[in-house]
C-alpha atoms as a PDB file:
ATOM      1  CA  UNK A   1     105.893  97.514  89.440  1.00  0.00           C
ATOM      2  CA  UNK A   2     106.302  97.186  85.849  1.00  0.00           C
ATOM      3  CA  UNK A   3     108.400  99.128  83.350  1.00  0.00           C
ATOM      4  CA  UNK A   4     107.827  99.631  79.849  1.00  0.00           C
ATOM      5  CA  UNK A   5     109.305 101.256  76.977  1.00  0.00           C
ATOM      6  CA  UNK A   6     106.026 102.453  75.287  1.00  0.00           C
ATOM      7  CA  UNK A   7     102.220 102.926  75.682  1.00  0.00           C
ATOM      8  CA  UNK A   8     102.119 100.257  72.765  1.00  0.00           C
ATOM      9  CA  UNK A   9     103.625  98.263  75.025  1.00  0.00           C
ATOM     10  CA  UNK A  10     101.529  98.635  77.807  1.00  0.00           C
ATOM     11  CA  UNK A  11      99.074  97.968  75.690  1.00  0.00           C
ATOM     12  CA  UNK A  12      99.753  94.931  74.525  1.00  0.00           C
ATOM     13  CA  UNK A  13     101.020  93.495  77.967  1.00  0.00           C
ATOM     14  CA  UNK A  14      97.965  94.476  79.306  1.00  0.00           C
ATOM     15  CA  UNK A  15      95.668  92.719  76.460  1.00  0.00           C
ATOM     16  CA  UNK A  16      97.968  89.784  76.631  1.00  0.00           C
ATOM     17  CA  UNK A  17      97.277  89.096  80.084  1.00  0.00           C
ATOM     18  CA  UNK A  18      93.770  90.225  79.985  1.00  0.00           C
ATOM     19  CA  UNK A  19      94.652  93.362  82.769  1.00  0.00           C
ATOM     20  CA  UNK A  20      92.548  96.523  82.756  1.00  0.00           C
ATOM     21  CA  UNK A  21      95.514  99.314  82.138  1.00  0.00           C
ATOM     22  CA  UNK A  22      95.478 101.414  85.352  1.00  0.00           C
ATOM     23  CA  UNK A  23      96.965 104.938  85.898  1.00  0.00           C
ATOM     24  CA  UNK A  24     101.001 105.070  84.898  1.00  0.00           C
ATOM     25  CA  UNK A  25     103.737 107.119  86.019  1.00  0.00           C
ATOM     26  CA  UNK A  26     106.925 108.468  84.286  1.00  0.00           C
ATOM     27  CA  UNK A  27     110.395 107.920  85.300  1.00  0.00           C
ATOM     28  CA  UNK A  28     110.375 111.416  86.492  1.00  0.00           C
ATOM     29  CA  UNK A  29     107.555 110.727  88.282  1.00  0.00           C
ATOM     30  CA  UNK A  30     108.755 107.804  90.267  1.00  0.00           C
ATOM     31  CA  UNK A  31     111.963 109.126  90.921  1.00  0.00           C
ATOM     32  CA  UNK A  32     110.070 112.520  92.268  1.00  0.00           C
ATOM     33  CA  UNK A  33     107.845 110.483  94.283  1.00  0.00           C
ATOM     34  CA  UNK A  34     110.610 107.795  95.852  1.00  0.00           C
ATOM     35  CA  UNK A  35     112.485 111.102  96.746  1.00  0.00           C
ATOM     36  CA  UNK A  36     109.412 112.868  98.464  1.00  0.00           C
ATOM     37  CA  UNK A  37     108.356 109.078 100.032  1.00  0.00           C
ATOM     38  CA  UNK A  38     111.964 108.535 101.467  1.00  0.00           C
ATOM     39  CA  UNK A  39     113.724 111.890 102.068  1.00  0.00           C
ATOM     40  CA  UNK A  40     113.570 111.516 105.876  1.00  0.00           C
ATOM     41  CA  UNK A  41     114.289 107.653 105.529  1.00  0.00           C
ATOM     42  CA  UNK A  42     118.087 107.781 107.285  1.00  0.00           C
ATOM     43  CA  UNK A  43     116.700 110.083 110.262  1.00  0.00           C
ATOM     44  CA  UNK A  44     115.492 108.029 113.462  1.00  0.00           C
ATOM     45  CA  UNK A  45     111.941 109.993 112.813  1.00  0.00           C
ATOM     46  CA  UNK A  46     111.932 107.616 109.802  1.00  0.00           C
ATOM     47  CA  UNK A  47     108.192 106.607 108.941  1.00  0.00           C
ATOM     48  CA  UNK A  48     105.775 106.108 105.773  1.00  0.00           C
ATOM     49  CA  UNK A  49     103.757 109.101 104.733  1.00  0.00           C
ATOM     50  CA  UNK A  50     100.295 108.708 106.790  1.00  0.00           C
ATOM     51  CA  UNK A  51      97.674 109.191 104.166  1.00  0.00           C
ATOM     52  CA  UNK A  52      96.339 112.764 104.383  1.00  0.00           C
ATOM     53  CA  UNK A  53     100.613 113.113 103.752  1.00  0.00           C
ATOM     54  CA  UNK A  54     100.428 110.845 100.648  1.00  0.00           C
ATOM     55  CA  UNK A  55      97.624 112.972  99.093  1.00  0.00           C
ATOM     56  CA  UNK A  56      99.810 116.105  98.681  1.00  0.00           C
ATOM     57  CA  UNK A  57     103.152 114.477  97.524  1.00  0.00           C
ATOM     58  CA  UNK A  58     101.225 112.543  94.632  1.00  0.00           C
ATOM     59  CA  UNK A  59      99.181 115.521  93.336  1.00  0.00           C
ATOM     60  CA  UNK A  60     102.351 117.263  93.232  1.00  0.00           C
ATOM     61  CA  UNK A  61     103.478 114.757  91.022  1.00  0.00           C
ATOM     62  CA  UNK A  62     100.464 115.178  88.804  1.00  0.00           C
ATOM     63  CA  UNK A  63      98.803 112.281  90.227  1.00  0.00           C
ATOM     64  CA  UNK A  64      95.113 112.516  91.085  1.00  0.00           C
ATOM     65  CA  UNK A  65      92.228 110.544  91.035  1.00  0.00           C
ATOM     66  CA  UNK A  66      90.563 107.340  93.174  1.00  0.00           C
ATOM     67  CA  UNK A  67      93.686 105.468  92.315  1.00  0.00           C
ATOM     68  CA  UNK A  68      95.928 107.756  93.886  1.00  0.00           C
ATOM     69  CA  UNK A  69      93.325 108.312  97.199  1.00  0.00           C
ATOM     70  CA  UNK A  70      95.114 106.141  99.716  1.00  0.00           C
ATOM     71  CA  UNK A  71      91.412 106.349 100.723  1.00  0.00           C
ATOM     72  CA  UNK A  72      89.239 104.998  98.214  1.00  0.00           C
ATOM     73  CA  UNK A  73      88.516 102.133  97.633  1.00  0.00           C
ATOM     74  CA  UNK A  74      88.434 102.150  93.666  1.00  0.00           C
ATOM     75  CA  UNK A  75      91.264 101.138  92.049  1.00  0.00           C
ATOM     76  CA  UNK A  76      90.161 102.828  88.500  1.00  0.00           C
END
């Protein structure tokens, strides 16, 4: 995971390093999601989302698409 300050900056890691930009989320967004993904995390029933789980928690974060399918197989 990378954090940036700006879109310009994405952009110019990205070019720098010759990396297609994929999808991005906000700080909001990660905290949202790392509080969805972990919430049971102290509890002995600890375990990661299975993916018809993960689906739900990152659309309700705004995140859609292949890259977000923990079932595809397209990273675009």
């Amino acid at each position: 995971m990378l954090l940036f300050r700006s879109e310009e900056t994405v952009n110019l890691w990205c070019a720098s390093h010759d990396i297609p930009r994929r999808p991005q989320v906000n700080l909001t967004q990660l905290w949202q999601l790392a509080v969805q993904w972990y919430r049971n995390r102290l509890t002995l029933e600890s375990r990661r989302p299975a993916p018809d789980e993960m689906v739900p928690i990152f659309a309700s974060l705004g995140l859609t698409g292949p890259f977000w399918d923990p079932k595809s197989d397209q990273w675009r």
